[in-house]
N, C-alpha and C. Protein backbone atom coordinates (compact mmCIF):
# COMPACT_ATOMS: atom_id res chain seq x y z
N UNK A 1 0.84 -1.18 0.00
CA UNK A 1 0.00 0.00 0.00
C UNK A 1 0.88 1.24 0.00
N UNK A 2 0.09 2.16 -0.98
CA UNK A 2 1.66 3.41 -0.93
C UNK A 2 1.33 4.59 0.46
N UNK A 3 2.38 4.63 0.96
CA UNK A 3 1.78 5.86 2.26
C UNK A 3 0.96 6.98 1.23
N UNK A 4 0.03 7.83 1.78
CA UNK A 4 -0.86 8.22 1.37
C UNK A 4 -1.26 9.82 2.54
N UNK A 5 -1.16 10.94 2.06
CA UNK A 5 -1.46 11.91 2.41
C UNK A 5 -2.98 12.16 2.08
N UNK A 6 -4.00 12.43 3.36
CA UNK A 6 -5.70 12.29 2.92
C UNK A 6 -6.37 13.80 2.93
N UNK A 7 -6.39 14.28 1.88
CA UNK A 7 -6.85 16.04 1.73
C UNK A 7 -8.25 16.20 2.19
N UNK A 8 -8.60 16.73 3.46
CA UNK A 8 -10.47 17.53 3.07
C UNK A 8 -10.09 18.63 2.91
N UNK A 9 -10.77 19.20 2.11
CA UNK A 9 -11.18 20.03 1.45
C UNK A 9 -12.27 20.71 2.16
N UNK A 10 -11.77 21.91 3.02
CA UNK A 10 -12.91 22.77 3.67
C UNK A 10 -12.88 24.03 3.44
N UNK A 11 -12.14 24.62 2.17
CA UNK A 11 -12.66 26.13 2.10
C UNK A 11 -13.55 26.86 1.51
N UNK A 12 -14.95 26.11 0.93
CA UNK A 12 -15.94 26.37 0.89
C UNK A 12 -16.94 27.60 1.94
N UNK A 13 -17.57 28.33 0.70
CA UNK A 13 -18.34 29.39 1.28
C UNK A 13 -19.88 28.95 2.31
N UNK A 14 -20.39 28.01 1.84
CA UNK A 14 -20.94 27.24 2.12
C UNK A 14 -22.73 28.55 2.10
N UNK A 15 -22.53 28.83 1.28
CA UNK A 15 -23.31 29.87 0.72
C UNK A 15 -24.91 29.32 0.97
N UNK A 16 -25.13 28.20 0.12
CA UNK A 16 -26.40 27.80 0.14
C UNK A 16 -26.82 27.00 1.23
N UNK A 17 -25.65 26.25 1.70
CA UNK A 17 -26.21 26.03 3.06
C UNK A 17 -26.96 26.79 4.77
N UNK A 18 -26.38 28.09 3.98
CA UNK A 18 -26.24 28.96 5.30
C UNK A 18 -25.64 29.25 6.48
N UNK A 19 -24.56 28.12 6.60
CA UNK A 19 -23.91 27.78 7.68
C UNK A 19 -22.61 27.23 7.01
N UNK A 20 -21.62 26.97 8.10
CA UNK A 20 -20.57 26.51 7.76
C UNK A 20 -20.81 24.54 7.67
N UNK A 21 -20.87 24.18 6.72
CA UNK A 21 -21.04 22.78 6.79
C UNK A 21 -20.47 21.94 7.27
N UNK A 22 -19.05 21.68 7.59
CA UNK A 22 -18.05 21.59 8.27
C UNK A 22 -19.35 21.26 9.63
N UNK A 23 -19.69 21.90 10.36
CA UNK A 23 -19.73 22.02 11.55
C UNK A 23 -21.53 21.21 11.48
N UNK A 24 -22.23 21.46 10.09
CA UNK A 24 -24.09 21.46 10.25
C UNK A 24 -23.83 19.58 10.54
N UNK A 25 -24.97 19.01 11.38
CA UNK A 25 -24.93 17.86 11.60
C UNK A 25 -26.03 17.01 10.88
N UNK A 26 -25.79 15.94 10.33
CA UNK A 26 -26.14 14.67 9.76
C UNK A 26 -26.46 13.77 10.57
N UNK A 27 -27.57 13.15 11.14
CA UNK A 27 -27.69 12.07 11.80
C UNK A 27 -26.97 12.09 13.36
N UNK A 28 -26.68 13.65 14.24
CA UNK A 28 -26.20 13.75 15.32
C UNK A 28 -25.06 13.52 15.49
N UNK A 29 -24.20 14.05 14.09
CA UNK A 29 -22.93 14.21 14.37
C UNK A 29 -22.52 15.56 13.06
N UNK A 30 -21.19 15.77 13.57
CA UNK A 30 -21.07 17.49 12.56
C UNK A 30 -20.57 16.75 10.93
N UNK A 31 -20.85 17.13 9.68
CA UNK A 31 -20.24 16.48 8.79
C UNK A 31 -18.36 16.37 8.55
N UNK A 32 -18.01 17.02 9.62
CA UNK A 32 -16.77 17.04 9.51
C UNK A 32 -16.11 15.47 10.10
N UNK A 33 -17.06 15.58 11.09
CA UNK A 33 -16.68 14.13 11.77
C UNK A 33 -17.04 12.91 11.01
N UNK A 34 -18.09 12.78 10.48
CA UNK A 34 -18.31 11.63 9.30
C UNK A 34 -17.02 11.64 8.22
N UNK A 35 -16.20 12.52 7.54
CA UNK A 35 -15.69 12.80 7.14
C UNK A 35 -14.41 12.43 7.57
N UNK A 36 -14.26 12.79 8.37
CA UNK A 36 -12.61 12.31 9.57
C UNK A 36 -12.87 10.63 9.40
N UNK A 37 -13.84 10.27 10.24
CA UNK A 37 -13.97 9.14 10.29
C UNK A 37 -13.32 7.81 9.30
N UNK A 38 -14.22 8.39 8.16
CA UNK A 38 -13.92 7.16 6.78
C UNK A 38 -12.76 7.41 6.26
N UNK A 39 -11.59 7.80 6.63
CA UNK A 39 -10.41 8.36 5.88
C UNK A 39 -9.85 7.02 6.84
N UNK A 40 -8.23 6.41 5.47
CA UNK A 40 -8.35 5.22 6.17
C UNK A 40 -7.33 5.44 7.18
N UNK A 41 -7.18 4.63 8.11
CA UNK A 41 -6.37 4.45 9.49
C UNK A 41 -5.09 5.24 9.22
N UNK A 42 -4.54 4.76 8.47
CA UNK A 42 -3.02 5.19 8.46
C UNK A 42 -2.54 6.88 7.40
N UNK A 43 -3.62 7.26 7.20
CA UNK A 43 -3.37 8.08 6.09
C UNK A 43 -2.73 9.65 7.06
N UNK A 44 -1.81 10.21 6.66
CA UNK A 44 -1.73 11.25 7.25
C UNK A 44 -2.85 12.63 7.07
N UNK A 45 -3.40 13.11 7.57
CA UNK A 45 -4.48 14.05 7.16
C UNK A 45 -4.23 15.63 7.41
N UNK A 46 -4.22 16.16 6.11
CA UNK A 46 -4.37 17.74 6.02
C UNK A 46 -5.79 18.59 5.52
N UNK A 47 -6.25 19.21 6.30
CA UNK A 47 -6.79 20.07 6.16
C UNK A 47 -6.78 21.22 5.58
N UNK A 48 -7.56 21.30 4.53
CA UNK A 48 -7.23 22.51 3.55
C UNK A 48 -8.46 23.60 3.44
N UNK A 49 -8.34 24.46 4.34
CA UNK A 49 -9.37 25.36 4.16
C UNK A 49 -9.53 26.00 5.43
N UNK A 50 -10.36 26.78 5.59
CA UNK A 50 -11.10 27.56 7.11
C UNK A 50 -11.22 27.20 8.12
N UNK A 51 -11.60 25.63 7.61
CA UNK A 51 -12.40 25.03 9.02
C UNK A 51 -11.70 24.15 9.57
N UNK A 52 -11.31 23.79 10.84
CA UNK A 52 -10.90 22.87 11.46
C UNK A 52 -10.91 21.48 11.43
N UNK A 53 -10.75 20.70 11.47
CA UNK A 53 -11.21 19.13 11.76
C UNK A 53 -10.64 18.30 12.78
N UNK A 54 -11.03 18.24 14.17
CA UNK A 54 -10.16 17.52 15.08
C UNK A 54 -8.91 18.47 15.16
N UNK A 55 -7.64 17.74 15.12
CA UNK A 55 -6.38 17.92 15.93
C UNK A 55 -5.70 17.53 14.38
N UNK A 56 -6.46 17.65 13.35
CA UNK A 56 -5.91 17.63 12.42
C UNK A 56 -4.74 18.61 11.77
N UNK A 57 -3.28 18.67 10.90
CA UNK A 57 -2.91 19.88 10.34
C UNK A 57 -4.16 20.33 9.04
N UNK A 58 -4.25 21.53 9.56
CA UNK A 58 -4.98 23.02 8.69
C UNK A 58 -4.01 23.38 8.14
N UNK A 59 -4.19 23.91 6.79
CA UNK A 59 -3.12 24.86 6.09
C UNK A 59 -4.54 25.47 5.30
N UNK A 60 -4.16 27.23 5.00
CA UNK A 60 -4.87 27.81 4.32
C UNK A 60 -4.70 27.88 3.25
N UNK A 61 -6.01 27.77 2.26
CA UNK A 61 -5.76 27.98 0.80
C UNK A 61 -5.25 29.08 -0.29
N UNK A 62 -4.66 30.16 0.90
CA UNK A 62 -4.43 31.35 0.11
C UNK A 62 -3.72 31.28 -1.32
N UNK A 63 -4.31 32.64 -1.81
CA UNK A 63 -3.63 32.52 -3.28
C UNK A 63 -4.25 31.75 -4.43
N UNK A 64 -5.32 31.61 -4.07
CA UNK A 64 -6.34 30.88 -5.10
C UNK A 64 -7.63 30.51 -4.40
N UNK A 65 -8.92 29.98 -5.10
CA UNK A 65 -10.24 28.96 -4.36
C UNK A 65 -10.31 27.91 -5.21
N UNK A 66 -10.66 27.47 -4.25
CA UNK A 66 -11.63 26.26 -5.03
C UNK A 66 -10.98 24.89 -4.76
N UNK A 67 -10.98 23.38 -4.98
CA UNK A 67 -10.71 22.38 -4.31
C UNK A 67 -8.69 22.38 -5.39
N UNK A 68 -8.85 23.09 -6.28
CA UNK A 68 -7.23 22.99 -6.92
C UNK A 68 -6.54 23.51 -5.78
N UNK A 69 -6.97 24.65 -5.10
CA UNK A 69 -6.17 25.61 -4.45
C UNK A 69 -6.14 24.31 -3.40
N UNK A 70 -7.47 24.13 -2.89
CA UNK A 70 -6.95 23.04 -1.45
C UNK A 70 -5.56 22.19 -1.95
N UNK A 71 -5.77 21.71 -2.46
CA UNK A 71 -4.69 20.60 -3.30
C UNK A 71 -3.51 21.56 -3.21
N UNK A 72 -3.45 21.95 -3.82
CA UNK A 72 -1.93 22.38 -3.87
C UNK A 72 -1.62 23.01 -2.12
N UNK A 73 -2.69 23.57 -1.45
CA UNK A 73 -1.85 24.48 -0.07
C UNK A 73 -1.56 23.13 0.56
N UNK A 74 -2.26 21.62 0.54
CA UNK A 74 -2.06 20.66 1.48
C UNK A 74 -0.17 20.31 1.07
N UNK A 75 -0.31 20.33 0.07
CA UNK A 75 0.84 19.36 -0.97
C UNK A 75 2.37 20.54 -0.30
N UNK A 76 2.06 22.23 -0.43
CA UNK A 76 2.73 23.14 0.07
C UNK A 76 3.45 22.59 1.24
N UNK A 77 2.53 21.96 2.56
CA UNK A 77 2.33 21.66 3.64
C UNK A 77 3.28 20.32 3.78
N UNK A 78 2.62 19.67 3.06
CA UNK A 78 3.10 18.16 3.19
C UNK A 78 4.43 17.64 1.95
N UNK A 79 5.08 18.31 1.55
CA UNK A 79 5.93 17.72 0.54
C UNK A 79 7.08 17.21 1.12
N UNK A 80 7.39 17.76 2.36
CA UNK A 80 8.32 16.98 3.09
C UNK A 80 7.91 15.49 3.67
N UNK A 81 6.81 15.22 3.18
CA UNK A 81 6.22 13.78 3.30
C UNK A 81 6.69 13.00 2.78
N UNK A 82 7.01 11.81 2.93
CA UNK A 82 7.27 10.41 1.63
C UNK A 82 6.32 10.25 1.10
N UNK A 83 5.10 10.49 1.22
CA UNK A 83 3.12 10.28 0.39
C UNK A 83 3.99 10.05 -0.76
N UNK A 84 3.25 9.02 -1.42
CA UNK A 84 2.81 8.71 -2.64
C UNK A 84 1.67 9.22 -3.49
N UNK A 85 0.96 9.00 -2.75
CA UNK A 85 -0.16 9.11 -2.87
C UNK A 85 -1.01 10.55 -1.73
N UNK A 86 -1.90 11.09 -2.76
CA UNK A 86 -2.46 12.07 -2.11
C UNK A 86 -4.61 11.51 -2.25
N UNK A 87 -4.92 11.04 -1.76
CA UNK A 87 -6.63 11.09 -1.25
C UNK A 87 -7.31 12.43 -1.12
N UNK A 88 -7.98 13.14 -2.04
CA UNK A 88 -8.68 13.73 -1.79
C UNK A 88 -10.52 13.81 -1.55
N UNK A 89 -10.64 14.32 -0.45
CA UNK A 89 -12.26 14.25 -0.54
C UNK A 89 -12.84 15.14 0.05
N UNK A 90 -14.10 15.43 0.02
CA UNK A 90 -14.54 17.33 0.69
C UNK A 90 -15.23 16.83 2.25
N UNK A 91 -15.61 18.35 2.33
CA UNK A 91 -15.93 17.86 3.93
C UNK A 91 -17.63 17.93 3.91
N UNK A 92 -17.91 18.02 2.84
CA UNK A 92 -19.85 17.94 2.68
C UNK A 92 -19.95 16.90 1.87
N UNK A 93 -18.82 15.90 1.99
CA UNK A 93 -19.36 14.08 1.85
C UNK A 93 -19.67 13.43 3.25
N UNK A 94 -20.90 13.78 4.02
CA UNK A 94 -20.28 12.74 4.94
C UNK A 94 -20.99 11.15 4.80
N UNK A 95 -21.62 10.70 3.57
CA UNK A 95 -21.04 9.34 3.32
C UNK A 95 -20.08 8.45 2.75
N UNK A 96 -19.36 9.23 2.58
CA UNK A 96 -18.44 8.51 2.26
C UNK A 96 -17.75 6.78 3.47
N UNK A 97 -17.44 6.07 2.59
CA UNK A 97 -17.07 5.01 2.99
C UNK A 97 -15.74 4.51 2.98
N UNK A 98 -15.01 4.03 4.01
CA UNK A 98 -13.68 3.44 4.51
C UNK A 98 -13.27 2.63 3.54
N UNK A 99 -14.51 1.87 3.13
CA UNK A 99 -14.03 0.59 2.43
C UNK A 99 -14.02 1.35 0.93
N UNK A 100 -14.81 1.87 0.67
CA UNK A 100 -14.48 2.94 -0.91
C UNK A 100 -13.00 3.42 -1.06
N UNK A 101 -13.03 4.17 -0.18
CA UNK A 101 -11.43 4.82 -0.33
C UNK A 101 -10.13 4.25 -0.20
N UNK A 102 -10.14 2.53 0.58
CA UNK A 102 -9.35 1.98 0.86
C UNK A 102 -9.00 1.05 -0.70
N UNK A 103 -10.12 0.85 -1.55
CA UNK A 103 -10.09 0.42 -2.56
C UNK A 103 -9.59 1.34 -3.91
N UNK A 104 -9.77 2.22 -3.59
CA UNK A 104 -9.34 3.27 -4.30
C UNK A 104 -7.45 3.32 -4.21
N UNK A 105 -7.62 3.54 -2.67
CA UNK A 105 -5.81 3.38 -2.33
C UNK A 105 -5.06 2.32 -3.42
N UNK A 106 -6.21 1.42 -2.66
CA UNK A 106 -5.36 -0.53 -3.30
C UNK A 106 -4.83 -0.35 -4.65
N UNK A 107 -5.49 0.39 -5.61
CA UNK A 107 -5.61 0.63 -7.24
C UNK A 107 -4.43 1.70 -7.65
N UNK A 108 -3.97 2.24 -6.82
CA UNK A 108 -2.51 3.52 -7.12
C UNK A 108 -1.46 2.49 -7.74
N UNK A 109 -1.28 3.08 -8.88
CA UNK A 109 0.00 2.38 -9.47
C UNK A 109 0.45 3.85 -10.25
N UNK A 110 0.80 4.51 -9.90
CA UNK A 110 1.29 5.96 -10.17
C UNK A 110 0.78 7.19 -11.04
N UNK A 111 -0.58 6.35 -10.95
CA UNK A 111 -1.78 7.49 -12.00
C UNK A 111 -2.45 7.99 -11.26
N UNK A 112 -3.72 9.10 -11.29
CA UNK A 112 -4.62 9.13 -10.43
C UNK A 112 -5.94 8.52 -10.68
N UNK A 113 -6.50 8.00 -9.77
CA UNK A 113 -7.35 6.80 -9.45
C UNK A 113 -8.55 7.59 -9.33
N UNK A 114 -9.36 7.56 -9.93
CA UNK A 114 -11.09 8.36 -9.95
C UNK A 114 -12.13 7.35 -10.69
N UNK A 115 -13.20 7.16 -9.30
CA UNK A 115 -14.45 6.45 -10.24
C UNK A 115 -15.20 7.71 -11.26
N UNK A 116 -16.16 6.70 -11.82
CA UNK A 116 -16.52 7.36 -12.32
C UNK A 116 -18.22 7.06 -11.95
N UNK A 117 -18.80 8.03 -12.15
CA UNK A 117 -20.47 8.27 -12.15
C UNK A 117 -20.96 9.39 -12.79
N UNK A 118 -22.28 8.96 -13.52
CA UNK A 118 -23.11 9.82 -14.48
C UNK A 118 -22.19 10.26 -15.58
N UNK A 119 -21.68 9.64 -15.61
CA UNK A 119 -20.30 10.44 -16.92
C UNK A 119 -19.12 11.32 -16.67
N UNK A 120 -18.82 11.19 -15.32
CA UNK A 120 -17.95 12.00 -14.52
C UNK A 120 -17.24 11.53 -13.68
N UNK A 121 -15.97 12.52 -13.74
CA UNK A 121 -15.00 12.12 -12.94
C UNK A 121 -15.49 12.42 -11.35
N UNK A 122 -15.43 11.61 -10.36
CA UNK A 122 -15.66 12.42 -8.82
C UNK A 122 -14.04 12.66 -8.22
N UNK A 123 -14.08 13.77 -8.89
CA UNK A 123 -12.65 14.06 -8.42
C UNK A 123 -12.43 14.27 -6.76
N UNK A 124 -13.28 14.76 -6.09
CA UNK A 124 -13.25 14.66 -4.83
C UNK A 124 -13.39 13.79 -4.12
N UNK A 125 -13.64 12.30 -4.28
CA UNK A 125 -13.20 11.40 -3.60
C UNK A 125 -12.38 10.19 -4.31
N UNK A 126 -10.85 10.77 -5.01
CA UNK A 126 -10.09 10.35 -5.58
C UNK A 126 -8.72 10.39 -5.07
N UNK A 127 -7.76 9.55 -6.08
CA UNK A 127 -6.25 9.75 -5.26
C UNK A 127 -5.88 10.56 -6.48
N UNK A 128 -4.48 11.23 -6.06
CA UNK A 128 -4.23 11.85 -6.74
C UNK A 128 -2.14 11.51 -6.77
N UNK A 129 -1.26 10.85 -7.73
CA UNK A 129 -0.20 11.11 -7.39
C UNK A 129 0.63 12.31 -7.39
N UNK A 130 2.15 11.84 -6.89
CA UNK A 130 2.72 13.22 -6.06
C UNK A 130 2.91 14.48 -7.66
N UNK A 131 3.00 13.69 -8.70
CA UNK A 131 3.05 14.66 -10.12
C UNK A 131 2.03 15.28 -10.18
N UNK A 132 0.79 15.01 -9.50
CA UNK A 132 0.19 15.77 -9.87
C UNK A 132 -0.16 16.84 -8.87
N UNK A 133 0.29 16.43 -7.79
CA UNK A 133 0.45 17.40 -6.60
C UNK A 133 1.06 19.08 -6.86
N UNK A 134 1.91 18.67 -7.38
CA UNK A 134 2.99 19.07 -7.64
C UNK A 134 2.57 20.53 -8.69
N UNK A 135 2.09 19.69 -10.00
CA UNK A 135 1.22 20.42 -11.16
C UNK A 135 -0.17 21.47 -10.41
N UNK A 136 -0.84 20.85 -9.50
CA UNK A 136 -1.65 21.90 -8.73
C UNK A 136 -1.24 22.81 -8.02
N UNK A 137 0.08 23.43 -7.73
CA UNK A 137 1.11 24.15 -7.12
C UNK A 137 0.95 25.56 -7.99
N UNK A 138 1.75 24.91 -9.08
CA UNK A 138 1.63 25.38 -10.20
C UNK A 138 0.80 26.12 -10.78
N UNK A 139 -0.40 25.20 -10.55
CA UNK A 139 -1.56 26.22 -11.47
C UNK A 139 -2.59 26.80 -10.75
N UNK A 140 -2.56 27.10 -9.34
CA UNK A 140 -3.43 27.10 -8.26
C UNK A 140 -3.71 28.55 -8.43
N UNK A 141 -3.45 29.31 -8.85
CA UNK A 141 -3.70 30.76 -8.97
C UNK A 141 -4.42 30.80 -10.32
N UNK A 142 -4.35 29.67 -11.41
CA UNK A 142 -5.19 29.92 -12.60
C UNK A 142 -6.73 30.11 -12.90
N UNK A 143 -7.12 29.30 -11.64
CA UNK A 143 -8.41 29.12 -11.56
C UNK A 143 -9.08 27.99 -12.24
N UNK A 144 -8.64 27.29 -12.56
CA UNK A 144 -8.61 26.06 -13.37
C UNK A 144 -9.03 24.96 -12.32
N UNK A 145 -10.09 24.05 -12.36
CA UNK A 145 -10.27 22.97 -11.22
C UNK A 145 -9.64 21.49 -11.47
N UNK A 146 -9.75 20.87 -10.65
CA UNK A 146 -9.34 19.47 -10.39
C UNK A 146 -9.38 18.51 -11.87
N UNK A 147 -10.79 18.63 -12.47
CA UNK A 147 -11.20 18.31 -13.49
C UNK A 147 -10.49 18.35 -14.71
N UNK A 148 -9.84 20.18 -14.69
CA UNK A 148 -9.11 20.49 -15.75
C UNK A 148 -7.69 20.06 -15.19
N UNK A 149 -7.22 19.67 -14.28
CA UNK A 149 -5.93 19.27 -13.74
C UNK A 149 -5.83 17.40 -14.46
N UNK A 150 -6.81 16.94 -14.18
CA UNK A 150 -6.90 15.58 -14.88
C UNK A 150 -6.94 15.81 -16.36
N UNK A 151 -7.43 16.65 -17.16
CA UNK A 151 -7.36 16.46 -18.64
C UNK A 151 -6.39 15.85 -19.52
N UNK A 152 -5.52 16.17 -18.97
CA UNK A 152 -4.08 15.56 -19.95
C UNK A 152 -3.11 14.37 -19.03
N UNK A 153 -3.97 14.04 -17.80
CA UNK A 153 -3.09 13.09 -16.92
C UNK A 153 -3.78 11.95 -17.34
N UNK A 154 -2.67 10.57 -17.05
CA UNK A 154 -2.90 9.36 -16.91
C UNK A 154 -3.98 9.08 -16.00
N UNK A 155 -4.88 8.63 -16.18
CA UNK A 155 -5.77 8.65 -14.90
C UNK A 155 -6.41 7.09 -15.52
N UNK A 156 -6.52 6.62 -14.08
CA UNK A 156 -7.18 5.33 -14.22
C UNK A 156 -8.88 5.10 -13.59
N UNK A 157 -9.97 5.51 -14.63
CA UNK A 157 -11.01 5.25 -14.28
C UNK A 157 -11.41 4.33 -13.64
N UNK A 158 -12.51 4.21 -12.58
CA UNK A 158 -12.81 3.40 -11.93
C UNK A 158 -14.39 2.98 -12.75
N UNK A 159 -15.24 2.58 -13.36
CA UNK A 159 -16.14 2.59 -13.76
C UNK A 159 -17.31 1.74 -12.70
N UNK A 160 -18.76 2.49 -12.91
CA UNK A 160 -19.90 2.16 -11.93
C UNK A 160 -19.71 0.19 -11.87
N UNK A 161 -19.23 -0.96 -12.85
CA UNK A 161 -19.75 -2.06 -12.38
C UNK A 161 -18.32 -2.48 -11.81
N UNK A 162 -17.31 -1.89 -11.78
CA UNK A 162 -16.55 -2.27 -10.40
C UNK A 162 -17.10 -1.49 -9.35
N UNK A 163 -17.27 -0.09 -9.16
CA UNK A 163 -16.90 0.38 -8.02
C UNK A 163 -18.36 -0.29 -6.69
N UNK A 164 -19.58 -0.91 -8.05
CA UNK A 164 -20.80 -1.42 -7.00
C UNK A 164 -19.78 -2.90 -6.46
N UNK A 165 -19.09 -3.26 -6.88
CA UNK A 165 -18.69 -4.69 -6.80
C UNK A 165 -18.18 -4.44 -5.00
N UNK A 166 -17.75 -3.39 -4.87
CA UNK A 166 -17.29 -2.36 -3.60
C UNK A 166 -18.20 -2.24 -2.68
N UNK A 167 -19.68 -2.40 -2.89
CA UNK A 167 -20.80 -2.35 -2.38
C UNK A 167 -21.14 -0.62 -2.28
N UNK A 168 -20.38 0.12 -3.23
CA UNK A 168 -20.38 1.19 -3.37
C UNK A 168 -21.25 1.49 -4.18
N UNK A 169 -22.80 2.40 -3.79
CA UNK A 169 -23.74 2.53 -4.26
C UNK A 169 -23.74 4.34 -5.23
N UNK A 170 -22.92 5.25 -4.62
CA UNK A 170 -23.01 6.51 -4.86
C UNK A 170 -22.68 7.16 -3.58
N UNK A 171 -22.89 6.69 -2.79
CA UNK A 171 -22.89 7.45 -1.32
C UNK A 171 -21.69 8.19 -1.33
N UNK A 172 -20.72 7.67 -1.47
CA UNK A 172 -19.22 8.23 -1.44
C UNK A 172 -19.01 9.64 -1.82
N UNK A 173 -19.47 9.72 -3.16
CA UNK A 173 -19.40 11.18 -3.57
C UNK A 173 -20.54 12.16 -3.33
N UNK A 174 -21.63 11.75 -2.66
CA UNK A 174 -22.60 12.55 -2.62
C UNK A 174 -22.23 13.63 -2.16
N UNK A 175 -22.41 15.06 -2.30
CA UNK A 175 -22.28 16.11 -1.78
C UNK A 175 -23.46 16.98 -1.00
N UNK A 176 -23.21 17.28 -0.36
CA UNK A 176 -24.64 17.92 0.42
C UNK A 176 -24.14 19.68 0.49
N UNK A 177 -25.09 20.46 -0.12
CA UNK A 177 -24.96 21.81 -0.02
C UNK A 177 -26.02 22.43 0.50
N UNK A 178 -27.03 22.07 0.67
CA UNK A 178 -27.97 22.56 1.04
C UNK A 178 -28.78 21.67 2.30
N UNK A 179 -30.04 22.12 3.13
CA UNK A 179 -30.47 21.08 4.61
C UNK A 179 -30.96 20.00 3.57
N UNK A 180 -31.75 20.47 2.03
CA UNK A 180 -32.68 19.53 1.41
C UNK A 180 -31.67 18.60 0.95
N UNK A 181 -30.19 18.91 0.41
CA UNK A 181 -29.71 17.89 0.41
C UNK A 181 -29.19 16.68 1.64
N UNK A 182 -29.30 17.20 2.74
CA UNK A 182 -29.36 16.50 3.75
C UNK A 182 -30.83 14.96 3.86
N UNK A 183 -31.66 15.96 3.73
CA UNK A 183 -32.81 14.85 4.08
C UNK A 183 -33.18 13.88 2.51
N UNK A 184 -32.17 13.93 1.65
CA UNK A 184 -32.29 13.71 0.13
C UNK A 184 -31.52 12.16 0.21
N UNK A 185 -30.15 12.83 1.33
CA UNK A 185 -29.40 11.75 1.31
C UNK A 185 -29.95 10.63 2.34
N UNK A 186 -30.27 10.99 3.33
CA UNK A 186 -30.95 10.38 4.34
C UNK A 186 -31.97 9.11 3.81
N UNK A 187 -32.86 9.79 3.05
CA UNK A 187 -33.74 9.03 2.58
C UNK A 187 -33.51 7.91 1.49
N UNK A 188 -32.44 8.43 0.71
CA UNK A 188 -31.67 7.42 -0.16
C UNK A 188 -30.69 6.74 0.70
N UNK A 189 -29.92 7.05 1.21
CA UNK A 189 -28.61 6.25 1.88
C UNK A 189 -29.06 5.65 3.52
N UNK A 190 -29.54 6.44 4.07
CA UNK A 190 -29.55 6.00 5.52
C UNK A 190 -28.79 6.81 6.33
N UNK A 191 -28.82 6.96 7.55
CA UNK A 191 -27.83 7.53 8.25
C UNK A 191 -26.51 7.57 7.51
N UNK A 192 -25.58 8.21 7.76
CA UNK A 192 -23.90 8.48 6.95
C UNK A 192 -23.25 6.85 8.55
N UNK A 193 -22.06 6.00 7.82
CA UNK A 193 -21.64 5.04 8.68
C UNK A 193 -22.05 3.95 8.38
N UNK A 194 -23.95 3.45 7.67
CA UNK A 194 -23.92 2.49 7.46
C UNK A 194 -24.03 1.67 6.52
N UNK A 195 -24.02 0.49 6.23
CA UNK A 195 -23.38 0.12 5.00
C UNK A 195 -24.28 0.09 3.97
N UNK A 196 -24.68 -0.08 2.81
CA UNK A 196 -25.45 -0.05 1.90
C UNK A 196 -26.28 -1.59 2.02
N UNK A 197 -27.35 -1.33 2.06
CA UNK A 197 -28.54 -2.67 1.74
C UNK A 197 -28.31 -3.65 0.64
């Protein structure tokens, strides 16, 4: 398994939510903590954005927005790391799953690793290697996102009839921006933690 640096992504305005999401709770816990949670055991974890998470390292995204900028201020932070591998995922997933991301890890052979759903990359709950870390440094002031950072990289799709084989239904990447997306996910997924039916 390659050591692995695990990015959330919290510098979101969190505009439509009304609140800082980071902190709004899901099923009696803050989404930050669902979030902490499923990141796997050993991963070192940086925080990229405003908001706190635990006793986690924070580094600010200055000098750009948006989840490129997270990427590159973590990578700023952490390059004195051995990481191989960089995990990124936001902090308004909180279903995401242990066993998703650990499968994701398993699959790093020096590309970046992204399923795919609806015809899209979910770049936010993907790995990312250290080249491309590196390249988001770079272009973090362009304004250019994650998406356009994958265009010309090796990237190894994950496609929907492996990643269900995972028992991975969608939950992983769901994003919640709003309370309605809260009770959206609820009703489709279940509480955030448990496993898919």
């Amino acid at each position: 398994m390659p050591d692995v640096v695990a990015v959330i992504l919290s510098g979101g305005r969190s505009s439509r939510m009304g609140s800082n999401k980071a902190h709004v709770e899901v099923a009696g816990r803050p989404m930050s903590a669902w979030v902490a949670d499923a990141l796997p055991a050993s991963a070192q974890v940086v925080v990229a954005g405003h908001t706190p998470v635990g006793s986690h390292l924070r580094v600010d995204d200055a000098g750009g927005s948006g989840p490129l900028a997270g990427l590159a201020a973590a990578g700023r932070a952490r390059f004195d790391s051995p990481a191989s591998a960089w995990l990124v995922v936001a902090i308004d997933q909180p279903w995401l799953r242990r066993r998703t991301l650990q499968a994701i890890v398993d699959r790093f052979e020096e590309r970046a690793v992204v399923p795919i759903a609806d015809a899209r990359r979910q770049v936010t709950c993907a790995l990312y290697p250290m080249d491309l870390v590196q390249r988001a440094g770079d272009l973090a002031a362009s304004g250019i996102g994650l998406q356009a950072l994958l265009r010309d990289a090796a990237v190894d799709e994950i496609l929907s009839a492996e990643w269900k084989e995972w028992g991975e239904d969608g939950r992983s990447w769901f994003s919640v921006d709003t309370p309605e997306d809260i009770e959206r996910g609820l009703d489709r997924f279940g509480p955030p933690g448990e496993e898919p039916a």
